[in-house]
C-alpha atoms as a PDB file:
ATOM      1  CA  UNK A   1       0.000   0.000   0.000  1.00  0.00           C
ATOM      2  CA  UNK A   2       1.502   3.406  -0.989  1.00  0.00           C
ATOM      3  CA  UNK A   3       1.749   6.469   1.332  1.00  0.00           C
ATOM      4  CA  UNK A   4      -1.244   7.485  -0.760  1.00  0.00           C
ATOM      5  CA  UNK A   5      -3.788   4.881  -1.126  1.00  0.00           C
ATOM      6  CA  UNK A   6      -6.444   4.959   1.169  1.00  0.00           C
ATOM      7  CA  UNK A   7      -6.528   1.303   3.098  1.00  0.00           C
ATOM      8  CA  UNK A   8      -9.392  -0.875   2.731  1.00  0.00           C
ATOM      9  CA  UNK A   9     -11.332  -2.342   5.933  1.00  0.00           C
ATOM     10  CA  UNK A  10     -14.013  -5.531   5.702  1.00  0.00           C
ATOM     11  CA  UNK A  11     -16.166  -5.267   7.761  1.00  0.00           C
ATOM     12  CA  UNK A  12     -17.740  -9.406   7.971  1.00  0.00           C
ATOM     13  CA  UNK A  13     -20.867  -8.422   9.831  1.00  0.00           C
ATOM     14  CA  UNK A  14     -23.234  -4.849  10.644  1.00  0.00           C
ATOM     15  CA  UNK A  15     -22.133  -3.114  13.214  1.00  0.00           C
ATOM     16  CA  UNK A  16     -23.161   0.604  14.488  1.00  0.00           C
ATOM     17  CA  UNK A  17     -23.013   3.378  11.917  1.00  0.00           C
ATOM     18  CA  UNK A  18     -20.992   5.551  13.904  1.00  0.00           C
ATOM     19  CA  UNK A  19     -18.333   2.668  14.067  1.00  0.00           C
ATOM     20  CA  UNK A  20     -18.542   3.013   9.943  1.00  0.00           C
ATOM     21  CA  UNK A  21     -18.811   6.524   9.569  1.00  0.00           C
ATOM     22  CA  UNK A  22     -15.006   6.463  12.121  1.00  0.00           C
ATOM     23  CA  UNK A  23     -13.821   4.075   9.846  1.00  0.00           C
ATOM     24  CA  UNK A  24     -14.617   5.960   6.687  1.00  0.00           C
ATOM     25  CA  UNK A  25     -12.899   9.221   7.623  1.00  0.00           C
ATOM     26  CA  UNK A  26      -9.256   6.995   7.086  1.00  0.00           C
ATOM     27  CA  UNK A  27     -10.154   3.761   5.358  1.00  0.00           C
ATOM     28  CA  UNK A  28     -12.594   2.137   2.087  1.00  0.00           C
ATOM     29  CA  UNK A  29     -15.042  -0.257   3.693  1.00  0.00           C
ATOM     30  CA  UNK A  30     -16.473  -3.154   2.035  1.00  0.00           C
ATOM     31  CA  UNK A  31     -18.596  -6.469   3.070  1.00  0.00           C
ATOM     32  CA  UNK A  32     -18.955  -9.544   2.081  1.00  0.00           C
ATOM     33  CA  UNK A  33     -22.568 -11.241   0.148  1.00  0.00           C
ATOM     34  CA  UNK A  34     -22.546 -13.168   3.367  1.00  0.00           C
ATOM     35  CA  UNK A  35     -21.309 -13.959   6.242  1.00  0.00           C
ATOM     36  CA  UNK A  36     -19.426 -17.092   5.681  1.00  0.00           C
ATOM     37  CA  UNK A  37     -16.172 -18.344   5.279  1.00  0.00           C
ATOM     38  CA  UNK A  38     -16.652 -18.482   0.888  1.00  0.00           C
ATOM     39  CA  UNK A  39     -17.915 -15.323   0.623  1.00  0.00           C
ATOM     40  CA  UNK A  40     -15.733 -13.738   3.163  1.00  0.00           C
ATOM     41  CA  UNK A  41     -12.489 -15.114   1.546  1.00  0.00           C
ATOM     42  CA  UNK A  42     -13.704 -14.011  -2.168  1.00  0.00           C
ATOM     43  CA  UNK A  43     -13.654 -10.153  -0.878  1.00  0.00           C
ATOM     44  CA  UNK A  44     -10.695 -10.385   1.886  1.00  0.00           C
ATOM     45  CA  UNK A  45      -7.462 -10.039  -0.967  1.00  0.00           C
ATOM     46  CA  UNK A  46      -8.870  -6.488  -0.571  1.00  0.00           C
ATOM     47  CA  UNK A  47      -8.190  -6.160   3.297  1.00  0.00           C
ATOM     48  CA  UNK A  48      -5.916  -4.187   5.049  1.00  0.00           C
ATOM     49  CA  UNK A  49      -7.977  -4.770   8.377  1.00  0.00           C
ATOM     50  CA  UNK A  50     -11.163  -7.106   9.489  1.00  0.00           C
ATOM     51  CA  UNK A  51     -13.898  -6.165  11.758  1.00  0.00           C
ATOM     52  CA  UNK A  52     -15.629  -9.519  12.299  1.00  0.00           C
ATOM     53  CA  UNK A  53     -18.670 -10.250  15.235  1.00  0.00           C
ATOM     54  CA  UNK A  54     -18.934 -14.280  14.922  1.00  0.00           C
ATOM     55  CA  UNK A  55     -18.319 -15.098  11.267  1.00  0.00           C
ATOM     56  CA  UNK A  56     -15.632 -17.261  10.459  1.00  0.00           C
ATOM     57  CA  UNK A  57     -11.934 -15.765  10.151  1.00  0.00           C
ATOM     58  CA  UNK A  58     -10.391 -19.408   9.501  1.00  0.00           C
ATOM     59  CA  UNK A  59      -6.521 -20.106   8.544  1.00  0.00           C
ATOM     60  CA  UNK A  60      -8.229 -19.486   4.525  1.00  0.00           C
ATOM     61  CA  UNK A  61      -9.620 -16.625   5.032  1.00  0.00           C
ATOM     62  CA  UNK A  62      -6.224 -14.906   6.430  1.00  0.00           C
ATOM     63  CA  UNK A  63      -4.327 -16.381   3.836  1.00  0.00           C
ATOM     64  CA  UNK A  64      -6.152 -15.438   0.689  1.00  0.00           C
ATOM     65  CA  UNK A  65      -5.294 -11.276   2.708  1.00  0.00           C
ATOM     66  CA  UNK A  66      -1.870 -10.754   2.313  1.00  0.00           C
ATOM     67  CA  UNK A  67      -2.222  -7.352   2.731  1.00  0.00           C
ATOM     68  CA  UNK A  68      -4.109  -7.593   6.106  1.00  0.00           C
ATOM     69  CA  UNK A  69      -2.410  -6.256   9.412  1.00  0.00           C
ATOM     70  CA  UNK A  70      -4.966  -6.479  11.870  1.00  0.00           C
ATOM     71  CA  UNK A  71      -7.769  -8.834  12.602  1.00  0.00           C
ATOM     72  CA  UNK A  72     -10.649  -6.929  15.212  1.00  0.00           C
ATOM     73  CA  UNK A  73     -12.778  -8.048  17.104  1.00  0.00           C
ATOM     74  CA  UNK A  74     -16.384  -6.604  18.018  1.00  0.00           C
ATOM     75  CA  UNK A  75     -16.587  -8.054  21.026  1.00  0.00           C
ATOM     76  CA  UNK A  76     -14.456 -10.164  23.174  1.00  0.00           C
ATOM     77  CA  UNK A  77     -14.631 -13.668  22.598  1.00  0.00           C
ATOM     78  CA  UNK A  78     -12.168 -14.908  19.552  1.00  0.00           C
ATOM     79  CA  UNK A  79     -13.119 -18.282  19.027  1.00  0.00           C
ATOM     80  CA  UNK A  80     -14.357 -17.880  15.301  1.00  0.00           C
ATOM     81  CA  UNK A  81     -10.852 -16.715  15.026  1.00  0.00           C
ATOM     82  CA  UNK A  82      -7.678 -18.671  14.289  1.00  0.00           C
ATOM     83  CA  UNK A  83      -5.700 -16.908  16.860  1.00  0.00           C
ATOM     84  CA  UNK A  84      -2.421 -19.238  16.352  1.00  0.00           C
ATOM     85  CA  UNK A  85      -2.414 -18.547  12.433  1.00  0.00           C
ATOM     86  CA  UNK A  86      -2.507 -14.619  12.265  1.00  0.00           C
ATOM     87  CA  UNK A  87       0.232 -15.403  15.563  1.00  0.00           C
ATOM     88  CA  UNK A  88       2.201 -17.374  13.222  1.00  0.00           C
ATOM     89  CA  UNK A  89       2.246 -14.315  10.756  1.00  0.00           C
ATOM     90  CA  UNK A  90       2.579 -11.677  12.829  1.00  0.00           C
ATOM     91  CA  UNK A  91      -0.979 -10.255  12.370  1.00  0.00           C
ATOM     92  CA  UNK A  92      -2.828  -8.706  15.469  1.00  0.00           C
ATOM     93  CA  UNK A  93      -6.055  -9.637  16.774  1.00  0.00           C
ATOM     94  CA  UNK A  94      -7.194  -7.259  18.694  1.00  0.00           C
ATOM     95  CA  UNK A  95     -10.552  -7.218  20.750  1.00  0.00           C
ATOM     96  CA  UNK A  96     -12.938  -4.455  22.647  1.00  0.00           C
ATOM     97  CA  UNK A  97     -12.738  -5.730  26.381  1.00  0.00           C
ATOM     98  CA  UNK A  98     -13.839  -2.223  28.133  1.00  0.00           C
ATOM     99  CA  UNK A  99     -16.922  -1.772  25.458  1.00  0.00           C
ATOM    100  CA  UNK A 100     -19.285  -4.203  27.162  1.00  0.00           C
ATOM    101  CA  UNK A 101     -17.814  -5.330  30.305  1.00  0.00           C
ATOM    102  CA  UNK A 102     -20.946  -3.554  32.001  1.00  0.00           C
ATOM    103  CA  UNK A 103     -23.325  -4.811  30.194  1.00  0.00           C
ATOM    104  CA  UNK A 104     -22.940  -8.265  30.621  1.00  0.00           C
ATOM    105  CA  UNK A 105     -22.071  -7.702  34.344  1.00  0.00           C
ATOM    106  CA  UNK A 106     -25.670  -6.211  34.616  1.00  0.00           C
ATOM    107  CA  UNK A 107     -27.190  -8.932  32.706  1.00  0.00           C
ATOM    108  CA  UNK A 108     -25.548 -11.534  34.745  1.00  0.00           C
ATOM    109  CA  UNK A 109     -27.309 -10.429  38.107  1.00  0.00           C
ATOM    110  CA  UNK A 110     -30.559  -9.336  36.435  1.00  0.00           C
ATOM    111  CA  UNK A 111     -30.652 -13.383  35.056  1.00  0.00           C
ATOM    112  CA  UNK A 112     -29.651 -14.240  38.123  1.00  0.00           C
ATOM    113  CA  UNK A 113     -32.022 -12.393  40.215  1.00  0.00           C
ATOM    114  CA  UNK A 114     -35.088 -13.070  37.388  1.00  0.00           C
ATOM    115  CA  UNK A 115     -34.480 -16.370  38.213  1.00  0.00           C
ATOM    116  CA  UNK A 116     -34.496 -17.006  41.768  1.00  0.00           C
ATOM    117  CA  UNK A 117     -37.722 -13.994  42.218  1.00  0.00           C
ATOM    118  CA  UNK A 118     -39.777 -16.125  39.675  1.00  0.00           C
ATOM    119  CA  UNK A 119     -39.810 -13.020  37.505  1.00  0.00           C
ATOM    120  CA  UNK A 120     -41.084 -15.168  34.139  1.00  0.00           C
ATOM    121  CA  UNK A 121     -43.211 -17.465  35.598  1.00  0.00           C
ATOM    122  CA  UNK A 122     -45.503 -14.679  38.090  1.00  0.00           C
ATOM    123  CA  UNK A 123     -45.134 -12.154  34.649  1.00  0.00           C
ATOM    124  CA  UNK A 124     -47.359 -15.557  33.069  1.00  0.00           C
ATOM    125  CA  UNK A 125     -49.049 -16.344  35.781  1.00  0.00           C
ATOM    126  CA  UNK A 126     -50.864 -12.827  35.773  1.00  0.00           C
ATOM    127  CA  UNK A 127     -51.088 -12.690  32.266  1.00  0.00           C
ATOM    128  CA  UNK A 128     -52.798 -16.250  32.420  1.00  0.00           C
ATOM    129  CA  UNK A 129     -55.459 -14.233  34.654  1.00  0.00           C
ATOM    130  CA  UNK A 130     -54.093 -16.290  38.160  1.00  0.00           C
ATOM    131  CA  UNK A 131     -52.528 -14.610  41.062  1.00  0.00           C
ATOM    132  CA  UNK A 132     -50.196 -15.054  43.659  1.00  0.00           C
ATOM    133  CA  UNK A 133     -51.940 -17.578  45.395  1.00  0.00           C
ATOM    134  CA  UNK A 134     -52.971 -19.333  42.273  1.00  0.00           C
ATOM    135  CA  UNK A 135     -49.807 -21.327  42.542  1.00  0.00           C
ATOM    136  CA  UNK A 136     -46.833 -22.883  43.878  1.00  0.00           C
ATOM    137  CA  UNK A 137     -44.290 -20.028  42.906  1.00  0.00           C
ATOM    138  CA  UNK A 138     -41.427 -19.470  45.997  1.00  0.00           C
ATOM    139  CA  UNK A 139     -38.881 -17.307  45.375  1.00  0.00           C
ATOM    140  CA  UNK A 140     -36.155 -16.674  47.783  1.00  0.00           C
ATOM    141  CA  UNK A 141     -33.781 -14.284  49.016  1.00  0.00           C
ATOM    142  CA  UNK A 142     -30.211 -13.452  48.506  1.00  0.00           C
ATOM    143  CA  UNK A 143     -28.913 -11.368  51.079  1.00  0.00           C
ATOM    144  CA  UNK A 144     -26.465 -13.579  53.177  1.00  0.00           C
ATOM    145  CA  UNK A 145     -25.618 -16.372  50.676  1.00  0.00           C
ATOM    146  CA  UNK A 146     -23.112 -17.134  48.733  1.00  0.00           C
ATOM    147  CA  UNK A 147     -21.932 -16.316  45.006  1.00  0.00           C
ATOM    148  CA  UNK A 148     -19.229 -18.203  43.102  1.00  0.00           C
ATOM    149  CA  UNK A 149     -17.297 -16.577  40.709  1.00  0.00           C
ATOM    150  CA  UNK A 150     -15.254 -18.326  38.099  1.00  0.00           C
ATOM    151  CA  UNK A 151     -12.647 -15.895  36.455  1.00  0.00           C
ATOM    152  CA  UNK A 152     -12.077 -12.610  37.773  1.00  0.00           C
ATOM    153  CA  UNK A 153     -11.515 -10.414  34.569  1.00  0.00           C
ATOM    154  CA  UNK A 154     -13.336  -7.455  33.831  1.00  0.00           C
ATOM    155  CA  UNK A 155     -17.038  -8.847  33.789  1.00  0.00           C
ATOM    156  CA  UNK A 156     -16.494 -11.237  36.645  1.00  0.00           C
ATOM    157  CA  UNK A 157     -15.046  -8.343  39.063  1.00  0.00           C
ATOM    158  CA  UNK A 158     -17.909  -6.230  38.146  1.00  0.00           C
ATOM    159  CA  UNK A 159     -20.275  -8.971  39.021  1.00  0.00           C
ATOM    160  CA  UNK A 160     -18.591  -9.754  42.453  1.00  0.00           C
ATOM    161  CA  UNK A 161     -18.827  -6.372  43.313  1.00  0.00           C
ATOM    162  CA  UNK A 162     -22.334  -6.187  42.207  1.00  0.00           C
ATOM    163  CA  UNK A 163     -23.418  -8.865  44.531  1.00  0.00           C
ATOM    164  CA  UNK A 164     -20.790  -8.448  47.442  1.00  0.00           C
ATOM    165  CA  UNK A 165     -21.161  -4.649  48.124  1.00  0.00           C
ATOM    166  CA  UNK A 166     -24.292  -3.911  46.602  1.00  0.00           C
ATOM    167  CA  UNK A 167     -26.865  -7.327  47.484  1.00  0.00           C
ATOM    168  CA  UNK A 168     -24.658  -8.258  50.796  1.00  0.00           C
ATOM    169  CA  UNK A 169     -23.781 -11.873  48.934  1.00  0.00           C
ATOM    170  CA  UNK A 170     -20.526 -13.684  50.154  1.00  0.00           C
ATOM    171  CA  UNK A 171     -18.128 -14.103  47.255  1.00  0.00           C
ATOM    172  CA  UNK A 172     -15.851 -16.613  46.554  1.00  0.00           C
ATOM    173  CA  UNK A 173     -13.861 -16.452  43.385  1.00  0.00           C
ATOM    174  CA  UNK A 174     -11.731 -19.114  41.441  1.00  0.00           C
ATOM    175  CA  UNK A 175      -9.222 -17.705  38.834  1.00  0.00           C
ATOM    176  CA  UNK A 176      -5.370 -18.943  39.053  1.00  0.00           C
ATOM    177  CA  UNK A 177      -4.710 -16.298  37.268  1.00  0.00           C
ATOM    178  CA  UNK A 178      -5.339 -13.447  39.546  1.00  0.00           C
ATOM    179  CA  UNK A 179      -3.794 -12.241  42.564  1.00  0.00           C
ATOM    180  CA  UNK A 180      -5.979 -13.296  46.117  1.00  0.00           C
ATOM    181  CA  UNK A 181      -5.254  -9.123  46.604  1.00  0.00           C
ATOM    182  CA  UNK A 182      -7.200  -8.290  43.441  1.00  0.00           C
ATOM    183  CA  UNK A 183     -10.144 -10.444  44.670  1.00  0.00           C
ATOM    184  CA  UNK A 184     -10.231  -8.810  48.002  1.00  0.00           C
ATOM    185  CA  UNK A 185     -10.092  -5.448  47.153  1.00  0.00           C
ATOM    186  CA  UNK A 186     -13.346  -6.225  45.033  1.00  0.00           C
ATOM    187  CA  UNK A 187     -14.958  -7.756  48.454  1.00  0.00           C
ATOM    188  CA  UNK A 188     -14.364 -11.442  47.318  1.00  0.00           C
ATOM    189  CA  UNK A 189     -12.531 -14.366  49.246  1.00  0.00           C
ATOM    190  CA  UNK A 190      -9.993 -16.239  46.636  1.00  0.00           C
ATOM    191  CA  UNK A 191     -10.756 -19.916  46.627  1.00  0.00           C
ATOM    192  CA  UNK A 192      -7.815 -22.937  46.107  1.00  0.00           C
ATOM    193  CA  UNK A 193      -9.892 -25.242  44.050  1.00  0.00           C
ATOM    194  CA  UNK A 194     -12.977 -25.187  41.636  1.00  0.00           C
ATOM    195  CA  UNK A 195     -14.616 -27.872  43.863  1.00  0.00           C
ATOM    196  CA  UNK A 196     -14.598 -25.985  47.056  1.00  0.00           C
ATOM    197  CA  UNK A 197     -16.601 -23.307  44.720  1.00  0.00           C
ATOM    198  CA  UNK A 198     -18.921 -25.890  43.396  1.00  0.00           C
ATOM    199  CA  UNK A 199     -19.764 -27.049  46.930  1.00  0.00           C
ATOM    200  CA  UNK A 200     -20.339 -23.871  49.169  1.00  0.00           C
ATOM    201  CA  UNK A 201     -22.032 -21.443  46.159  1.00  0.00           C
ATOM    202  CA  UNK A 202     -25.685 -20.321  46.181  1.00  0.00           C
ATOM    203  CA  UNK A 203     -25.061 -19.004  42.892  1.00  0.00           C
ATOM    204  CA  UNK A 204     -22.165 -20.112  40.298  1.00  0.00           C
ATOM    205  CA  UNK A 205     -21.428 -17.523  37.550  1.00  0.00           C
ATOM    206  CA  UNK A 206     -19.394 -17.935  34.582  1.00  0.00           C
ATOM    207  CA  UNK A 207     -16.880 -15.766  33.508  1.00  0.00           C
ATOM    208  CA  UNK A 208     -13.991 -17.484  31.136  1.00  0.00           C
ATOM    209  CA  UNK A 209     -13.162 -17.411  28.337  1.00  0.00           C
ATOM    210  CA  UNK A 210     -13.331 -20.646  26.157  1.00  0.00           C
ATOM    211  CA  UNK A 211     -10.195 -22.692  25.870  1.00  0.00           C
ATOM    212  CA  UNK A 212      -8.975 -26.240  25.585  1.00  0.00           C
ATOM    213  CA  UNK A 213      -8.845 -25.942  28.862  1.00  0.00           C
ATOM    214  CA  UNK A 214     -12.129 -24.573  29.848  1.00  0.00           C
ATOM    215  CA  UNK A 215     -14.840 -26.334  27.298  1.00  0.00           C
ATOM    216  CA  UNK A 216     -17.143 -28.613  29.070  1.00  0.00           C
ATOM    217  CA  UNK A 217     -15.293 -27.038  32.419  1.00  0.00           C
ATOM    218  CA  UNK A 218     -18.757 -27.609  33.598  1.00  0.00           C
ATOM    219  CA  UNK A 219     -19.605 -30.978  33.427  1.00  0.00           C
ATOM    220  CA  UNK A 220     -21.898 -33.724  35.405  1.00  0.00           C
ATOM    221  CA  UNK A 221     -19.240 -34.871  37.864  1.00  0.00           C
ATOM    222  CA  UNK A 222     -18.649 -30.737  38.807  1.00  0.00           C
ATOM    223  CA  UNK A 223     -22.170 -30.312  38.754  1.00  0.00           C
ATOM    224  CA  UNK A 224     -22.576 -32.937  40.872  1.00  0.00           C
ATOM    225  CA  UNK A 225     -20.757 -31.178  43.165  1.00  0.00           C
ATOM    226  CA  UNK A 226     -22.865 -28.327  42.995  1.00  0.00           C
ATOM    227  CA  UNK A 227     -25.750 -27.650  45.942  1.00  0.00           C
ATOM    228  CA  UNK A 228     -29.240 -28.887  45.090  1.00  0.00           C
ATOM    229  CA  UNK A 229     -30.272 -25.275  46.136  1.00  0.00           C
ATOM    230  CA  UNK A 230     -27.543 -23.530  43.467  1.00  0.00           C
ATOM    231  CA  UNK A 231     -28.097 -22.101  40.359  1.00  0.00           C
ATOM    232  CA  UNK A 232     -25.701 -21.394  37.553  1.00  0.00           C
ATOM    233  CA  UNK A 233     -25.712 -18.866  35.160  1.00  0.00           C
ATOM    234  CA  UNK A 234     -23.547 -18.644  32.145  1.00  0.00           C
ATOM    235  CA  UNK A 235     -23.037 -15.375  30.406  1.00  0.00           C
ATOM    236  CA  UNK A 236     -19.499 -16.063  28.789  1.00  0.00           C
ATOM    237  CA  UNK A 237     -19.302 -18.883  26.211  1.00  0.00           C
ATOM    238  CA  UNK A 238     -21.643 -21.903  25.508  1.00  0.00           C
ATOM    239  CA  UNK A 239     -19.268 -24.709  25.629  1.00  0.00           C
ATOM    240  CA  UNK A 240     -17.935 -23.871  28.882  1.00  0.00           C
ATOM    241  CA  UNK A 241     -20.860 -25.853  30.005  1.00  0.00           C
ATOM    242  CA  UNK A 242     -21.560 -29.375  28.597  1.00  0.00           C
ATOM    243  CA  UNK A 243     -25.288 -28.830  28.065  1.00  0.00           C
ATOM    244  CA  UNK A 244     -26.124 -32.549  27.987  1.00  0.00           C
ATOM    245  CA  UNK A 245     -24.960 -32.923  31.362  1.00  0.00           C
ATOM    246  CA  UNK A 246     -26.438 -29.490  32.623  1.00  0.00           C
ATOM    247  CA  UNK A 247     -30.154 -31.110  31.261  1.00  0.00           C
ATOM    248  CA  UNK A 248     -29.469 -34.049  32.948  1.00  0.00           C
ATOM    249  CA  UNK A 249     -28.829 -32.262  35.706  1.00  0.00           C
ATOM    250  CA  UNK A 250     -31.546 -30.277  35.560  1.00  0.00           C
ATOM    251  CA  UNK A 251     -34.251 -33.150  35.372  1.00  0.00           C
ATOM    252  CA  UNK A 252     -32.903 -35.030  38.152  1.00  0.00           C
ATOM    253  CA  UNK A 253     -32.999 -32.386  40.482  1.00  0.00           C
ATOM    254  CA  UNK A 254     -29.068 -32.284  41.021  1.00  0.00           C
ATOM    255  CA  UNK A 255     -29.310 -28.118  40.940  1.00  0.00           C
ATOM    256  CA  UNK A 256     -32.418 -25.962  41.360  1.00  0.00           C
ATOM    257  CA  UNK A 257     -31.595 -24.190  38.237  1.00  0.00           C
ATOM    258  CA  UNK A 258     -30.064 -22.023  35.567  1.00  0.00           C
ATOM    259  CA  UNK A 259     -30.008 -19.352  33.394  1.00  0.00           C
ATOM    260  CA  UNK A 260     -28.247 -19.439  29.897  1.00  0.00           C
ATOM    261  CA  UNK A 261     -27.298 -16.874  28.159  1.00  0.00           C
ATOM    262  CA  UNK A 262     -24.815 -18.679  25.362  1.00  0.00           C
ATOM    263  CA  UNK A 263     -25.361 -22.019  23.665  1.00  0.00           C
ATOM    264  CA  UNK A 264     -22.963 -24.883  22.282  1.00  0.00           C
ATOM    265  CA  UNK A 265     -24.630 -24.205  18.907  1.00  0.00           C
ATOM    266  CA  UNK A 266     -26.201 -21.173  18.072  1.00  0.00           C
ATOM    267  CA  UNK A 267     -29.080 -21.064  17.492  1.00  0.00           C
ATOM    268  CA  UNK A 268     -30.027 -23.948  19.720  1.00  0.00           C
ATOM    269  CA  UNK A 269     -31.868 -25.876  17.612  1.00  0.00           C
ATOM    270  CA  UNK A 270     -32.006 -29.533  19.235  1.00  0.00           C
ATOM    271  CA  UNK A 271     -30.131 -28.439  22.790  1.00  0.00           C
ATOM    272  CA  UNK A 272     -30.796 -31.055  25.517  1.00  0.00           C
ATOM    273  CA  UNK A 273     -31.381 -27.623  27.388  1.00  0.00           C
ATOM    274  CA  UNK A 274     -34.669 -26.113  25.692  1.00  0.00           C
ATOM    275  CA  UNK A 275     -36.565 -29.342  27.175  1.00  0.00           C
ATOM    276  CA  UNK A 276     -35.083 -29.356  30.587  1.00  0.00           C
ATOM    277  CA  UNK A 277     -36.967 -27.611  33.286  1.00  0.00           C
ATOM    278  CA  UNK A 278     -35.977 -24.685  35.699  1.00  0.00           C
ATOM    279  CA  UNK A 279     -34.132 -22.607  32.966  1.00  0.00           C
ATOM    280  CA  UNK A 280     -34.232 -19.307  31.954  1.00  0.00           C
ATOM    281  CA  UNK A 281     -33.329 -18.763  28.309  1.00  0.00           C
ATOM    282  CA  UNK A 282     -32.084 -15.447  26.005  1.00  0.00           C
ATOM    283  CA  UNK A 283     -30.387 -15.416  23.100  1.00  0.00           C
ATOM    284  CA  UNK A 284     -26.835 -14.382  23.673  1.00  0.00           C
ATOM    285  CA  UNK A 285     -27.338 -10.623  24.351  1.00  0.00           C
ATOM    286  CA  UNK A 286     -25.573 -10.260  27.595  1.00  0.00           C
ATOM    287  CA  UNK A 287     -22.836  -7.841  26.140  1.00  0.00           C
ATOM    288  CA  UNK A 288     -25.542  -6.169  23.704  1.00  0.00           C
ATOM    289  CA  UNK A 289     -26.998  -2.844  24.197  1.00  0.00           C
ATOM    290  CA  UNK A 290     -27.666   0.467  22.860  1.00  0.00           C
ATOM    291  CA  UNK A 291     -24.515   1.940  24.379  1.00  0.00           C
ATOM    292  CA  UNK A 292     -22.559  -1.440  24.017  1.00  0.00           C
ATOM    293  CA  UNK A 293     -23.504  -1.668  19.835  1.00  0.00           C
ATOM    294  CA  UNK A 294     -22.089   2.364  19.535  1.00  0.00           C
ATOM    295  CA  UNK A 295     -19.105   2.371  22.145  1.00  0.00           C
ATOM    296  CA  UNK A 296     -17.777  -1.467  20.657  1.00  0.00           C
ATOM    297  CA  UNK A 297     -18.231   0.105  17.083  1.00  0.00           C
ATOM    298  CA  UNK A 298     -16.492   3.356  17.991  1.00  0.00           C
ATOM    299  CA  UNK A 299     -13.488   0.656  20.160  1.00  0.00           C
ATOM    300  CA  UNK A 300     -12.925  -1.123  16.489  1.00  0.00           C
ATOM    301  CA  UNK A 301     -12.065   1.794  14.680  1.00  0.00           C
ATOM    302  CA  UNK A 302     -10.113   3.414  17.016  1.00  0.00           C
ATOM    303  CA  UNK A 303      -7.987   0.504  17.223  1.00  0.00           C
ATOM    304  CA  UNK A 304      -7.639  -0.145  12.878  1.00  0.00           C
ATOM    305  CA  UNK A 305      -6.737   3.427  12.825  1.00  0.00           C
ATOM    306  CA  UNK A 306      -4.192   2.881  15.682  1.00  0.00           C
ATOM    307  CA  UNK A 307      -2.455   0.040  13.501  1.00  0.00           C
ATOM    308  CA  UNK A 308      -2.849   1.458   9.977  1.00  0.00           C
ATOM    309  CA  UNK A 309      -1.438   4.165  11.258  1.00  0.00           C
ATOM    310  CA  UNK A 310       1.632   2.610  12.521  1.00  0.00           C
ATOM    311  CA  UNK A 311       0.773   2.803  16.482  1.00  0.00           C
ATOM    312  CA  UNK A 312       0.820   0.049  18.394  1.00  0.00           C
ATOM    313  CA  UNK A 313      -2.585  -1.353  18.981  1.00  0.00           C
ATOM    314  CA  UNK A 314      -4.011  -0.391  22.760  1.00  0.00           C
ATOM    315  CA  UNK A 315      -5.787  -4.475  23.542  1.00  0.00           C
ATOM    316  CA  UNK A 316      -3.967  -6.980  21.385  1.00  0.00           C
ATOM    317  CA  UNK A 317      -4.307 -10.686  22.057  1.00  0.00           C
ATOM    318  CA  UNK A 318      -1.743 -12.289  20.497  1.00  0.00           C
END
């Protein structure tokens, strides 16, 4: 690219039109027919940059871009990225983890809380013309139990604190990754092992990102050693949670409940989960709002224009 041309940015997916009109002022932008790996690849020996949501940036896609030098990410989770081959050539992926850590946060305790007030069930119960001694609805209280916390990044601090200081919870928090002081200053007690979390939580929340290391992190034997009072909730990424196993669990009575915000497949279609009872469904929109969709827009081009212009990028990665 000469000193003159004007780079060109694909952008996979929509995203806010403020986030377009940023990129505009510095850069081309085109889009694929679709969202898919095909179409994606046919338009991509165009790209200096990507802005992708979910679609596929595969190992082919990078590779028919040799003029890309920057992959970014509307959002935060990079799984429909292949991290290790834009590693292996130097390319950054870069992601937006200040744009929605609120959000989800909020979303987390409002599932939670929806959940163990009866929220859905007394909002049909009324609308079914009964009332609140029509049936068998108990909710319960949290003040004085326990939340579990499992990783202690941005979202999971902000949901700690949520609960801690602002519901009087008790919160425990399992991440090996951060330091016991950062989990006390955010009013949380650092736990050694992910089964003495499991055992003594009212509530376990999910906060981690998906790995090798963490899909299916929740499985039946963990769940197992879960409380039969407990409910989990799982805002970060479907496969954390093996969803056969969280059915199973569900049916037999081995947790009260759960509330899902992110699926092994998505959509759903066929989940184990959509037939098991004492779940709360939505359809991965933890992280979306109307702030979220303009400041994770406005994030992406910040950070392209930071790396087409020969500044190193502010939340790389790799």
């Amino acid at each position: 690219m000469s000193a003159t041309q004007r780079p060109t940015v694909l952008v996979t997916e929509p995203i806010h039109q403020g986030g377009i009109d940023a990129i505009q002022e510095f850069a081309d932008v085109i889009r694929p027919d679709r969202p898919d790996e095909p179409a994606i690849r046919a338009v991509a020996p165009a790209a200096n940059a990507i802005v992708v949501r979910v679609a596929p940036i595969t190992a082919a896609v990078i590779d028919a871009a040799p003029r890309l030098r920057c992959i970014q990410k509307h959002g935060v989770g990079v799984d429909s990225i292949d991290v290790q081959h834009a590693t292996r050539l130097g390319i950054p992926v870069c992601y937006t983890p200040e744009a929605n850590a609120a959000s989800v946060a909020e979303f987390t305790v409002a599932a939670a809380l929806a959940h163990l007030k009866r929220i859905p069930d007394r909002d049909r119960l009324v609308r079914a013309g009964g009332w609140r001694d029509s049936g068998d609805l108990p909710a319960h209280e949290i003040d004085g139990r326990t939340v579990g916390i499992i990783g202690s990044g941005r979202v999971g601090l902000r949901v700690l604190r949520a609960f801690t200081m602002g519901l009087d919870m008790q919160g425990l928090v399992y991440d090996p990754f951060v330091p016991a002081r950062v989990v006390r200053d955010h009013g949380g007690q650092p736990v050694e092992s992910l089964r003495e979390l499991l055992q003594r939580a009212d509530i376990v929340s999910l906060h981690t990102p998906l790995t090798p290391e963490t899909r299916h992190l929740i499985n039946a034997p963990r769940l197992a050693q879960m409380r039969p009072n407990a409910i989990l909730v799982n805002t970060c990424r479907g496969p954390v949670v093996d969803e056969q196993a969280l059915a199973d669990a569900l049916h037999q009575g081995v947790i009260a409940g759960a509330a899902i915000d992110v699926f092994e497949t998505e959509p759903p279609t066929g989940s184990p989960l959509l037939e098991a009872p004492n779940c709360l469904f939505s359809p991965h929109v933890a992280g979306i709002t109307l702030q979220t969709n303009v400041r994770t827009a406005a994030h992406c081009a910040a950070e392209i224009h930071r790396i087409l212009h020969n500044h190193p990028p502010r939340w790389r990665i790799n």
